[in-house]
C-alpha atoms as a PDB file:
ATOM      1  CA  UNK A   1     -88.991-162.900 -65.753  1.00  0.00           C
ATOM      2  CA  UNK A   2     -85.930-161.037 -66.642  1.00  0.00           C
ATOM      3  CA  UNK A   3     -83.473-159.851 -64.502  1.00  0.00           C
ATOM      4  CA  UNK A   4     -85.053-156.423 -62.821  1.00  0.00           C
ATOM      5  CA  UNK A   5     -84.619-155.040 -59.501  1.00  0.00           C
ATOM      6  CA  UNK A   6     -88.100-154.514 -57.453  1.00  0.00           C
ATOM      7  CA  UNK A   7     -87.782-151.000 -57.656  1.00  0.00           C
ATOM      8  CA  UNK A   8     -87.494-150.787 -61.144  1.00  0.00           C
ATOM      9  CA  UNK A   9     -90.442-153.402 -61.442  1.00  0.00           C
ATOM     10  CA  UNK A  10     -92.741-150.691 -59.372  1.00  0.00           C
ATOM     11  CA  UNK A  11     -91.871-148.168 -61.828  1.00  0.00           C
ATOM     12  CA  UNK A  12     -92.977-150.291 -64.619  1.00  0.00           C
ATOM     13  CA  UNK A  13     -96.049-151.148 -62.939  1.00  0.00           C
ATOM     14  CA  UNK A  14     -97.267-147.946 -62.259  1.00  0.00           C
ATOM     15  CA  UNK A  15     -95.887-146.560 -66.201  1.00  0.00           C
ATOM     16  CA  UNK A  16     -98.264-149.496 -67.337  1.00  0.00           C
ATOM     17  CA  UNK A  17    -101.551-147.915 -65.100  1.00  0.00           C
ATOM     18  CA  UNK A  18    -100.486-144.685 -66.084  1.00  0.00           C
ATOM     19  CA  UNK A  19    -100.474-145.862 -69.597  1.00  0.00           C
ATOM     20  CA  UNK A  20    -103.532-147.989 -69.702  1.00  0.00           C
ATOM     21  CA  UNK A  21    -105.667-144.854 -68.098  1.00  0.00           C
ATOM     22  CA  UNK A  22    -104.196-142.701 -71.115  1.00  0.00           C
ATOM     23  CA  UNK A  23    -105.172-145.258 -73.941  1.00  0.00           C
ATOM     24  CA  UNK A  24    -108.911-145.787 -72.092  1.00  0.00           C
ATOM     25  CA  UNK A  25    -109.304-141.717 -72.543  1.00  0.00           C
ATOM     26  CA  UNK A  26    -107.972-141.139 -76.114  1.00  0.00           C
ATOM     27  CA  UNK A  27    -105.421-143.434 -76.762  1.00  0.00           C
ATOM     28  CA  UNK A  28    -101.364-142.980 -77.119  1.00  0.00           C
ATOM     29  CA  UNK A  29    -100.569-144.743 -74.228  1.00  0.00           C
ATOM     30  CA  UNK A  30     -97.474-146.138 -75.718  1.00  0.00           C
ATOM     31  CA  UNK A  31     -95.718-143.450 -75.589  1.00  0.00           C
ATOM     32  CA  UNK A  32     -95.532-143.902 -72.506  1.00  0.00           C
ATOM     33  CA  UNK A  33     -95.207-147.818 -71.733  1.00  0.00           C
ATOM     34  CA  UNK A  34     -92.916-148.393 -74.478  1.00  0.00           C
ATOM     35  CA  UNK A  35     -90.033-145.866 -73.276  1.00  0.00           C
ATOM     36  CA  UNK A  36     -90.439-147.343 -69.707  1.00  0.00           C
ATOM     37  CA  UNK A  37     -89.523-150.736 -71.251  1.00  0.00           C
ATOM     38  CA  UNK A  38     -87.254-149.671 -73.082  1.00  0.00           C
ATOM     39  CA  UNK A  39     -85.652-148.251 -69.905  1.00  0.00           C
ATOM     40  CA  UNK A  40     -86.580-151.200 -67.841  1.00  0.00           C
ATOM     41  CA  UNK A  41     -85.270-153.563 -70.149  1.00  0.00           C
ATOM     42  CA  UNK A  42     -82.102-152.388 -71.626  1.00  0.00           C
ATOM     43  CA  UNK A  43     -80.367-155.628 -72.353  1.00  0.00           C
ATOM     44  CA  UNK A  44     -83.545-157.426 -74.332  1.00  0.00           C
ATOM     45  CA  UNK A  45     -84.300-157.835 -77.588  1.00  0.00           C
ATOM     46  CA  UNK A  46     -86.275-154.937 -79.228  1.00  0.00           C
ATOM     47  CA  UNK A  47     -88.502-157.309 -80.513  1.00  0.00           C
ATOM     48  CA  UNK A  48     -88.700-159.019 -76.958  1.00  0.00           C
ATOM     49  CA  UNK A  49     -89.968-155.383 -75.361  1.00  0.00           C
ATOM     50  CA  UNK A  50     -92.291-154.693 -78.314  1.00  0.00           C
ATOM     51  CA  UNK A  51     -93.653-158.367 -77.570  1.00  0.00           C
ATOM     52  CA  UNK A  52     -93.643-157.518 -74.335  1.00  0.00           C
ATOM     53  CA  UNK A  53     -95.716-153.985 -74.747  1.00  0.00           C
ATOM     54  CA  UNK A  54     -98.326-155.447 -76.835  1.00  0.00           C
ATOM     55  CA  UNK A  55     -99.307-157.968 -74.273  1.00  0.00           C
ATOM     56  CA  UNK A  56     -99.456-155.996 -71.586  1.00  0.00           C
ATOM     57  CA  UNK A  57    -101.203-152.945 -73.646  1.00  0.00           C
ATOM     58  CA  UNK A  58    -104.208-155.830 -75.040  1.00  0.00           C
ATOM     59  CA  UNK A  59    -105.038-156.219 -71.356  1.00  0.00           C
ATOM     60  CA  UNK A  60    -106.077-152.927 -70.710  1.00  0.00           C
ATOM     61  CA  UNK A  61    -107.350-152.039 -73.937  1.00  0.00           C
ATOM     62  CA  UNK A  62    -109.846-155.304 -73.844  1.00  0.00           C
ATOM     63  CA  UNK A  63    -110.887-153.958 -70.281  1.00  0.00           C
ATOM     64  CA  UNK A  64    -111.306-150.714 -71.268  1.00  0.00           C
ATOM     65  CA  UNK A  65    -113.397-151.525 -74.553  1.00  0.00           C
ATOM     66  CA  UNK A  66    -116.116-153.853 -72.528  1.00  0.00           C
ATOM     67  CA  UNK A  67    -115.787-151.156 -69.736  1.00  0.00           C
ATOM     68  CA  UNK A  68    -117.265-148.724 -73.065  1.00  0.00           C
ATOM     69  CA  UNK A  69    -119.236-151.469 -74.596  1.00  0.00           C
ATOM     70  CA  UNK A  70    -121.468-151.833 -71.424  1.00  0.00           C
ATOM     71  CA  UNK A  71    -121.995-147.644 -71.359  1.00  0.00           C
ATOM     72  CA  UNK A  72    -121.841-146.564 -74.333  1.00  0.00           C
ATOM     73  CA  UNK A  73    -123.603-146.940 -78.069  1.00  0.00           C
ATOM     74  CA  UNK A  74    -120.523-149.019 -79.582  1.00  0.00           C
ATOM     75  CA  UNK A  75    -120.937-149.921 -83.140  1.00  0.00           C
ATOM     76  CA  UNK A  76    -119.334-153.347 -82.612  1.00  0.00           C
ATOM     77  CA  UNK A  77    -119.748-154.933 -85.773  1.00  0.00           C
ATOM     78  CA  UNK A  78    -118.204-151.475 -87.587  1.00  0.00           C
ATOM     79  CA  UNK A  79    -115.175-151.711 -84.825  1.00  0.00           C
ATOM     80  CA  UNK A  80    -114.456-154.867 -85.761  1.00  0.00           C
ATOM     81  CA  UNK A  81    -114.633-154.632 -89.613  1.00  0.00           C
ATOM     82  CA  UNK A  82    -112.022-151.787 -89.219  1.00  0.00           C
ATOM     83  CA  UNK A  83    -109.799-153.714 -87.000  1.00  0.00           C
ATOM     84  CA  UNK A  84    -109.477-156.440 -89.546  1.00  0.00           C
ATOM     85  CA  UNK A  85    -108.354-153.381 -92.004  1.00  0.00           C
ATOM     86  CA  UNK A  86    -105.879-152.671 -89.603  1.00  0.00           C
ATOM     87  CA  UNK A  87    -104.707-155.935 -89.153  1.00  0.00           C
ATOM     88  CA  UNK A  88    -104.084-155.865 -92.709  1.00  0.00           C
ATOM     89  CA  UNK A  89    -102.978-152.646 -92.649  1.00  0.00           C
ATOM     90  CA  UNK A  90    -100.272-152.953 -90.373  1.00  0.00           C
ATOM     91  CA  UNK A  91     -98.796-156.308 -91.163  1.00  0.00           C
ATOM     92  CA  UNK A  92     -98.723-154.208 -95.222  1.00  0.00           C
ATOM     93  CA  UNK A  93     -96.739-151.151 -93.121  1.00  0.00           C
ATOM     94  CA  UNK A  94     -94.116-153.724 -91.502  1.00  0.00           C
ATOM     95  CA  UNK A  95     -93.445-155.355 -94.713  1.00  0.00           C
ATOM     96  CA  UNK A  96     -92.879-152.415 -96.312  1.00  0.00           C
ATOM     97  CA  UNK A  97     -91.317-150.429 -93.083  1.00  0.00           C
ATOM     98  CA  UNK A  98     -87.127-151.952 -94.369  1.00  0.00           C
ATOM     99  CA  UNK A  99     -87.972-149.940 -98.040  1.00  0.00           C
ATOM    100  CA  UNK A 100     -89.173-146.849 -96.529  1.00  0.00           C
ATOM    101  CA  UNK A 101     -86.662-144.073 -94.561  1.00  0.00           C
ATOM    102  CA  UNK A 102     -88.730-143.368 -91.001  1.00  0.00           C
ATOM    103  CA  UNK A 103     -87.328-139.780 -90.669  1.00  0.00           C
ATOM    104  CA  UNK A 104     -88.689-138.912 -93.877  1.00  0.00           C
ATOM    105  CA  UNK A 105     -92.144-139.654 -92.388  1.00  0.00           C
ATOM    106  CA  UNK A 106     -92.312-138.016 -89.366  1.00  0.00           C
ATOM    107  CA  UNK A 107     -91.892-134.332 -90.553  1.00  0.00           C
ATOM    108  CA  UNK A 108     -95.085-135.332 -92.674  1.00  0.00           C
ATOM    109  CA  UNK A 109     -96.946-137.136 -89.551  1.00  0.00           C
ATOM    110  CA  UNK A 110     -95.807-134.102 -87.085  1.00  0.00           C
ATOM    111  CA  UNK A 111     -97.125-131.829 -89.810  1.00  0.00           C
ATOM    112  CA  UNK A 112    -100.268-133.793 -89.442  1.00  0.00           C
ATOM    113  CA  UNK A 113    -100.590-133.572 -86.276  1.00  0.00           C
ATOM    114  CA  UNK A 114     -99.767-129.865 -85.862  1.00  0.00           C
ATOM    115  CA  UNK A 115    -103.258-129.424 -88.180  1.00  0.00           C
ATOM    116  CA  UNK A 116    -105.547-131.913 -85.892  1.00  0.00           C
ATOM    117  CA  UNK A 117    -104.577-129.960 -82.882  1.00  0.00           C
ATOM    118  CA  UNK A 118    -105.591-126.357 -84.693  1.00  0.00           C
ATOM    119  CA  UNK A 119    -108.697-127.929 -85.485  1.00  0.00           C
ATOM    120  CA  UNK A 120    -109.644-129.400 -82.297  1.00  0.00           C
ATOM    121  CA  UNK A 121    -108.404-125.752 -80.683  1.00  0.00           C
ATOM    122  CA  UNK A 122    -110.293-123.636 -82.858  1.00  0.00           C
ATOM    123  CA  UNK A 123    -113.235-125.519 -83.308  1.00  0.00           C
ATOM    124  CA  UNK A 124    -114.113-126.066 -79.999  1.00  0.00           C
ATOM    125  CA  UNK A 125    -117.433-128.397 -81.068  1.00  0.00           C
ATOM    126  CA  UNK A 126    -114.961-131.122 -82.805  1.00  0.00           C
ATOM    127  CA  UNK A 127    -116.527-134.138 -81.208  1.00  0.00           C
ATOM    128  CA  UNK A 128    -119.138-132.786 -78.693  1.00  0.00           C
ATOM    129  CA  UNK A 129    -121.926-134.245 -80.069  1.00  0.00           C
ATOM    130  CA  UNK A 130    -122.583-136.912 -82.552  1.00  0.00           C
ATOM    131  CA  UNK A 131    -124.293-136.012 -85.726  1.00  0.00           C
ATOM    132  CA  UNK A 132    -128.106-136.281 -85.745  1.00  0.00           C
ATOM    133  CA  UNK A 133    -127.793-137.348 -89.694  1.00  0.00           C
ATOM    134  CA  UNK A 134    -127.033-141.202 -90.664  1.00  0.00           C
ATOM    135  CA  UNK A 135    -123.477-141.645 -92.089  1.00  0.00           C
ATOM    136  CA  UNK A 136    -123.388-142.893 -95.377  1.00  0.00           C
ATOM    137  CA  UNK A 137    -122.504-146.378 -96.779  1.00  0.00           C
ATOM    138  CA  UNK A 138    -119.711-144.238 -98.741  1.00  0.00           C
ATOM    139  CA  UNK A 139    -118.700-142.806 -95.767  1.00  0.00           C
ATOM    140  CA  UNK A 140    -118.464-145.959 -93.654  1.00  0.00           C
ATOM    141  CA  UNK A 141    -116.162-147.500 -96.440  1.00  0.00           C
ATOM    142  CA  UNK A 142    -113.544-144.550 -96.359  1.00  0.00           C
ATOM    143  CA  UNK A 143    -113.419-144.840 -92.634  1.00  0.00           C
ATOM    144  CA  UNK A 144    -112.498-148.339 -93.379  1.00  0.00           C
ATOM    145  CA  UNK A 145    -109.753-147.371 -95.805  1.00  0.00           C
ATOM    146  CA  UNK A 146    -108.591-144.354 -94.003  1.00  0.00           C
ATOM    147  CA  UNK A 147    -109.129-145.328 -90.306  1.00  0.00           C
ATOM    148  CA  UNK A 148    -108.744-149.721 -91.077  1.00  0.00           C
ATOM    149  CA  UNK A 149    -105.627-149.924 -93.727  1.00  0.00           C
ATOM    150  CA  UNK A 150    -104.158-146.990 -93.457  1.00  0.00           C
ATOM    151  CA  UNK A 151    -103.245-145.981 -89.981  1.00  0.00           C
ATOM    152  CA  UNK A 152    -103.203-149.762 -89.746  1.00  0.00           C
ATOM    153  CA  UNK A 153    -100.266-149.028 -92.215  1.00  0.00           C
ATOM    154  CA  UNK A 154     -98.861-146.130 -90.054  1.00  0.00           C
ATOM    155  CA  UNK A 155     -98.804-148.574 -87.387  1.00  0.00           C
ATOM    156  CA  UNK A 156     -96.716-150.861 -89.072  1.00  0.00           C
ATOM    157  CA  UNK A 157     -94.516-148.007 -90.082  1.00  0.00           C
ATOM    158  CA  UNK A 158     -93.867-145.834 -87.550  1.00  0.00           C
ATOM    159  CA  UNK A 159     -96.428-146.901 -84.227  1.00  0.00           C
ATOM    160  CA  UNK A 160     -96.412-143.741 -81.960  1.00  0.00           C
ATOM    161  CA  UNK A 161     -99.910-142.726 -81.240  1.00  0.00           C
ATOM    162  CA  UNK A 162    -101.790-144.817 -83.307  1.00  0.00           C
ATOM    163  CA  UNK A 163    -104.912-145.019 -81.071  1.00  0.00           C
ATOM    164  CA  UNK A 164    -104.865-141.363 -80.894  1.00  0.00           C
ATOM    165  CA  UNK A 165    -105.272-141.029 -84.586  1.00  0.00           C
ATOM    166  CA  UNK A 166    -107.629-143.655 -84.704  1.00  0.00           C
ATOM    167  CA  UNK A 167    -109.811-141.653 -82.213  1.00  0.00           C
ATOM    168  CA  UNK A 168    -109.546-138.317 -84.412  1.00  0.00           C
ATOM    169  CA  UNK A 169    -110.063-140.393 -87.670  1.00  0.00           C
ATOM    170  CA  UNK A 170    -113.413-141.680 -86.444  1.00  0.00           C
ATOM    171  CA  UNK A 171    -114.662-138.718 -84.659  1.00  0.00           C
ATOM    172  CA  UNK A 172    -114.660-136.903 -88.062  1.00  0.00           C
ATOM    173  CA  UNK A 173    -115.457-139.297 -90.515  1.00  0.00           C
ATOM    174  CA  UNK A 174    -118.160-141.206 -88.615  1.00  0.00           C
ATOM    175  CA  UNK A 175    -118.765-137.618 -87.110  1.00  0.00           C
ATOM    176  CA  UNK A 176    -118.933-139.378 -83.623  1.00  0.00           C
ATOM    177  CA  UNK A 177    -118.664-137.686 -80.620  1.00  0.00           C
ATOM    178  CA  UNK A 178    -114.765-138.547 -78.857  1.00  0.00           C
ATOM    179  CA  UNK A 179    -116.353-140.641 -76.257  1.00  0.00           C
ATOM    180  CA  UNK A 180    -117.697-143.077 -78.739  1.00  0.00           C
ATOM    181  CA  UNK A 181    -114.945-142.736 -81.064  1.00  0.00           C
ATOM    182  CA  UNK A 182    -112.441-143.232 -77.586  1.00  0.00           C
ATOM    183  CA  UNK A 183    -114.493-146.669 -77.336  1.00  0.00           C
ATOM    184  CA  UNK A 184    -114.480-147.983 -80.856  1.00  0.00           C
ATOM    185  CA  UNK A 185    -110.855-147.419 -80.990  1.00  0.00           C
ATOM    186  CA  UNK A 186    -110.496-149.545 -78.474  1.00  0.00           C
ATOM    187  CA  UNK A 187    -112.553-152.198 -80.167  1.00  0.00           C
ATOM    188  CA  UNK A 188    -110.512-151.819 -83.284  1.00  0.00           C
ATOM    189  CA  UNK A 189    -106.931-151.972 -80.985  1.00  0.00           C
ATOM    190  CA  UNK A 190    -107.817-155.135 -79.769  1.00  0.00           C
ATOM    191  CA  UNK A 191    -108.232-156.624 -83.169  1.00  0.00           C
ATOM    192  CA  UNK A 192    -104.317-155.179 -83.946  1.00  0.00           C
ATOM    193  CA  UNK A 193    -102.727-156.158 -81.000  1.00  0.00           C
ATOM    194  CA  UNK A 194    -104.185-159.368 -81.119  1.00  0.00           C
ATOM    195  CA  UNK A 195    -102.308-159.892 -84.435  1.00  0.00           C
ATOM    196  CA  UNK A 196     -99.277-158.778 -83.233  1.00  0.00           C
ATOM    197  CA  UNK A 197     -99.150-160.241 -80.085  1.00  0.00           C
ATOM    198  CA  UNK A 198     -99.568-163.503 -81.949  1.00  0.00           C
ATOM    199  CA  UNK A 199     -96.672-163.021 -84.024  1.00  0.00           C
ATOM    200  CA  UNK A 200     -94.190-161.532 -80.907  1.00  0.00           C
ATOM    201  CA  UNK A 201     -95.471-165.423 -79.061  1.00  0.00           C
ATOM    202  CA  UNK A 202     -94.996-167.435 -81.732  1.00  0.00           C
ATOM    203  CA  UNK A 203     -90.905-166.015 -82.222  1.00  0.00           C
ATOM    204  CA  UNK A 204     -90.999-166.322 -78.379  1.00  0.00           C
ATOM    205  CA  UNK A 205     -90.246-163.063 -78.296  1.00  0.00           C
ATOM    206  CA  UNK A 206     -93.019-161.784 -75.234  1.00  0.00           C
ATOM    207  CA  UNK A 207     -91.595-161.872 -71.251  1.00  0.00           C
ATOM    208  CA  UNK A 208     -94.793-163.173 -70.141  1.00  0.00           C
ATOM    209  CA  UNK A 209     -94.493-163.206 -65.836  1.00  0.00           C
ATOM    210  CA  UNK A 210     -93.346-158.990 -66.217  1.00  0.00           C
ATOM    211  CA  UNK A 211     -95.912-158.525 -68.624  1.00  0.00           C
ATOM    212  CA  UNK A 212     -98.896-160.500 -66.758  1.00  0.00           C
ATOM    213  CA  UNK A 213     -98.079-158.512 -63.914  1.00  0.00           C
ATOM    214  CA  UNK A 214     -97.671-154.857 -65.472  1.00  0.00           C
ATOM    215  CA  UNK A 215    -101.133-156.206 -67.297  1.00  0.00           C
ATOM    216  CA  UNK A 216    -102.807-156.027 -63.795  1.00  0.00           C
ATOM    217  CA  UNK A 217    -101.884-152.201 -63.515  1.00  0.00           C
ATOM    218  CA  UNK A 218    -102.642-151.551 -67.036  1.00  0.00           C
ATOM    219  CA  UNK A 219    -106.417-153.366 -66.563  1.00  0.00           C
ATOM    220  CA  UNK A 220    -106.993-151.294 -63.927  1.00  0.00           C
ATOM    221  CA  UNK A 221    -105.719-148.299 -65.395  1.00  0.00           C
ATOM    222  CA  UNK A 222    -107.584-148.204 -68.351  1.00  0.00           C
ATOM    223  CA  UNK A 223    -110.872-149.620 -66.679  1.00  0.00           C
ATOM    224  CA  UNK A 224    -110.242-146.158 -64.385  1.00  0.00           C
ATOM    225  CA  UNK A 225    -109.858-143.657 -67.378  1.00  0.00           C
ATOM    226  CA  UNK A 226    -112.775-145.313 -69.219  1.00  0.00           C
ATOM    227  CA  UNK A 227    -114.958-144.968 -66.266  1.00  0.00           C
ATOM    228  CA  UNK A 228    -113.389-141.267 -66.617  1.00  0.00           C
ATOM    229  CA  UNK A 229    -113.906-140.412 -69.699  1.00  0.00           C
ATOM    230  CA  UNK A 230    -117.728-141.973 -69.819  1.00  0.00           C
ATOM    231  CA  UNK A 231    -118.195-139.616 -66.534  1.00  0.00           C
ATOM    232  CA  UNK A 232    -116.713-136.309 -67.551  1.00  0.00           C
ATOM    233  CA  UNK A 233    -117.546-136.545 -71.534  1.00  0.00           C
ATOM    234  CA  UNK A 234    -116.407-135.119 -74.902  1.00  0.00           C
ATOM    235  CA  UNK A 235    -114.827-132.071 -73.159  1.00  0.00           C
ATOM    236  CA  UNK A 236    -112.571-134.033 -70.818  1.00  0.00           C
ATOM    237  CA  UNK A 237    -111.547-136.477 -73.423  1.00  0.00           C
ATOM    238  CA  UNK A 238    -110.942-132.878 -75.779  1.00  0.00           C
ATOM    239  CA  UNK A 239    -107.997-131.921 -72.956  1.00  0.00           C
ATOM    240  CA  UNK A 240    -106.435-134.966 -72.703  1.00  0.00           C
ATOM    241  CA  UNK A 241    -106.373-135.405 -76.403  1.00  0.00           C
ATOM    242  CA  UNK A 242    -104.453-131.874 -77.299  1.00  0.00           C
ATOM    243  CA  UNK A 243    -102.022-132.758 -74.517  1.00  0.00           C
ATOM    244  CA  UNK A 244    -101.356-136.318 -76.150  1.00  0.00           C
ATOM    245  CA  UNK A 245    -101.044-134.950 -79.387  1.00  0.00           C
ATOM    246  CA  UNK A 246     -98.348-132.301 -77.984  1.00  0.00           C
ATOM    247  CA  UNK A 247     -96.672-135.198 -76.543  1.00  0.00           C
ATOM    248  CA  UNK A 248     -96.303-137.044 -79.736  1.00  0.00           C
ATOM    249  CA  UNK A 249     -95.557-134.127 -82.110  1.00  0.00           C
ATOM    250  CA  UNK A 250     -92.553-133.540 -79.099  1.00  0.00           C
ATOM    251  CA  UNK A 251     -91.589-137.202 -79.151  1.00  0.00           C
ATOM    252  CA  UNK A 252     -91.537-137.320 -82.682  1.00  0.00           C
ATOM    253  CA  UNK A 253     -89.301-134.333 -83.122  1.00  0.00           C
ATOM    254  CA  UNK A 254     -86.773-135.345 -80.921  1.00  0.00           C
ATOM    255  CA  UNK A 255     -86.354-138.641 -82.868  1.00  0.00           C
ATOM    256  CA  UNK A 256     -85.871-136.443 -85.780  1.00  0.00           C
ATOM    257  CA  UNK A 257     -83.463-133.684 -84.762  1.00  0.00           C
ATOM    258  CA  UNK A 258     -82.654-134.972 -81.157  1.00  0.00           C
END
C-alpha cells in the first residue's frame, strides 16, 4: 500500500461508498472516486491511480449489477453483447486518444449533455415506463453501435461519466425505463472495466491492498443505491441523474476554461 496517512485513507474509503452508491443509481461515480485519488495519491503514477480506480470501481459495479439482476428484468445476454462493443470501443478511443485534442471534445460532449438534461426536464415521462411495443432487431443493433462502440470510444477518449451516458443511451433507444437501463449499464461496465483492469495489472500499474479495501466501501455502496434505486423507481433515479449530469457538464467546463 502506498504511503497514506489513516486519515486520508478514511476519506478515500468513504469517496469510494459515496461513489459506488452514485454508479448503482445512474452511474458517474468517477467523478467522484477518481479526483479523491487523485488527491489521495499525489505522488503515483497516473496510470497507477487509473489502475487503481478501475479495480476498486469493478467491485461495486459487479455487486450492484447481481444486486439488479436478482430484482429486476435484465436483458443479460443484450448487456453483455454491448459490453463487448465497448470493450472494443474503448481500447479504439485510447488508441486514437494521442491524435485527437481533448478540449476540442468537451465543448461538443458538454453541448451534449446540456440537450439530455432539457429533455429529461421537459419531458418529465423520459424513462418512467418501459415501452409496451417490442424493440426492433434494427433497433437493438444501433444500441450496439451507439451505446457498445461508441461511448465505448468516448470512454477511451475522454472517461467522465460514461455510465451516465450509457444509462441515457439505453433508456431511449431500448426505450427502457432508467431502472432497467441503471442495471444493464452496470452489466455492460463490468465487461469494460474488466478489460481495463486487465491491462492496468498486467503493467503492474493497480495498488491492490488500498484498492481491496476502498472496494469494501464501494461494494457496499453501490449494493445500497441499487437497493435504492429498485425501491424508489424511475423518478428517484430521474433526480439523481439531472444532478450527475450538472456535475459533469461543471467538471467538464472547468477542465476547459478553469
Amino acid at each position: 500500500m502506498p504511503d497514506i496517512s489513516t486519515t486520508m485513507i478514511i476519506v478515500l474509503c468513504a469517496a469510494a461508498a459515496a461513489a459506488g452508491w452514485i454508479d448503482a443509481v445512474v452511474g458517474g461515480g468517477g467523478l467522484l472516486l477518481l479526483p479523491a485519488l487523485l488527491l489521495g495519491l499525489p505522488n503515483a503514477q497516473p496510470a497507477a491511480v487509473l489502475g487503481t480506480n478501475k479495480a476498486v470501481a469493478i467491485v461495486g459495479t459487479a455487486g450492484a449489477a447481481v444486486t439488479y439482476a436478482r430484482k429486476t428484468a435484465v436483458d443479460v445476454k443484450l448487456a453483455v453483447r454491448i459490453g463487448l462493443a465497448a470493450l472494443a470501443g474503448s481500447m479504439g478511443g485510447a488508441a486514437l486518444a494521442g491524435g485527437i485534442s481533448k478540449d476540442a471534445m468537451r465543448p461538443l460532449v458538454m453541448g451534449v449533455l446540456v440537450v439530455v438534461a432539457a429533455v429529461v426536464i421537459f419531458k418529465p415521462g423520459f424513462g418512467a415506463a418501459p415501452s409496451a411495443s417490442p424493440v426492433s432487431r434494427g433497433r437493438v443493433v444501433l444500441t450496439i453501435a451507439l451505446a457498445g462502440l461508441g461511448i465505448g470510444c468516448y470512454d477511451g477518449l475522454i472517461g467522465p461519466g460514461t455510465g451516465t451516458f450509457l444509462v441515457l443511451a439505453l433508456t431511449a433507444l431500448l426505450h427502457l425505463d432508467l431502472v432497467t437501463a441503471s442495471a444493464t449499464a452496470k452489466i455492460v461496465n463490468c465487461c469494460t472495466n474488466a478489460g481495463a483492469l486487465a491491462m492496468f495489472a498486467y503493467q503492474g500499474m493497480v495498488f491492490w491492498q488500498l484498492a481491496a479495501l476502498m472496494a469494501v466501501f464501494n461494494l457496499a455502496g453501490g449494493m445500497v443505491g441499487a437497493r435504492m434505486a429498485l425501491k424508489k423507481g424511475s423518478g428517484f433515479v430521474r433526480g439523481v441523474l439531472l444532478t450527475v449530469v450538472g456535475a459533469l457538464v461543471v467538471k467538464l467546463g472547468l477542465e476547459q476554461w478553469g
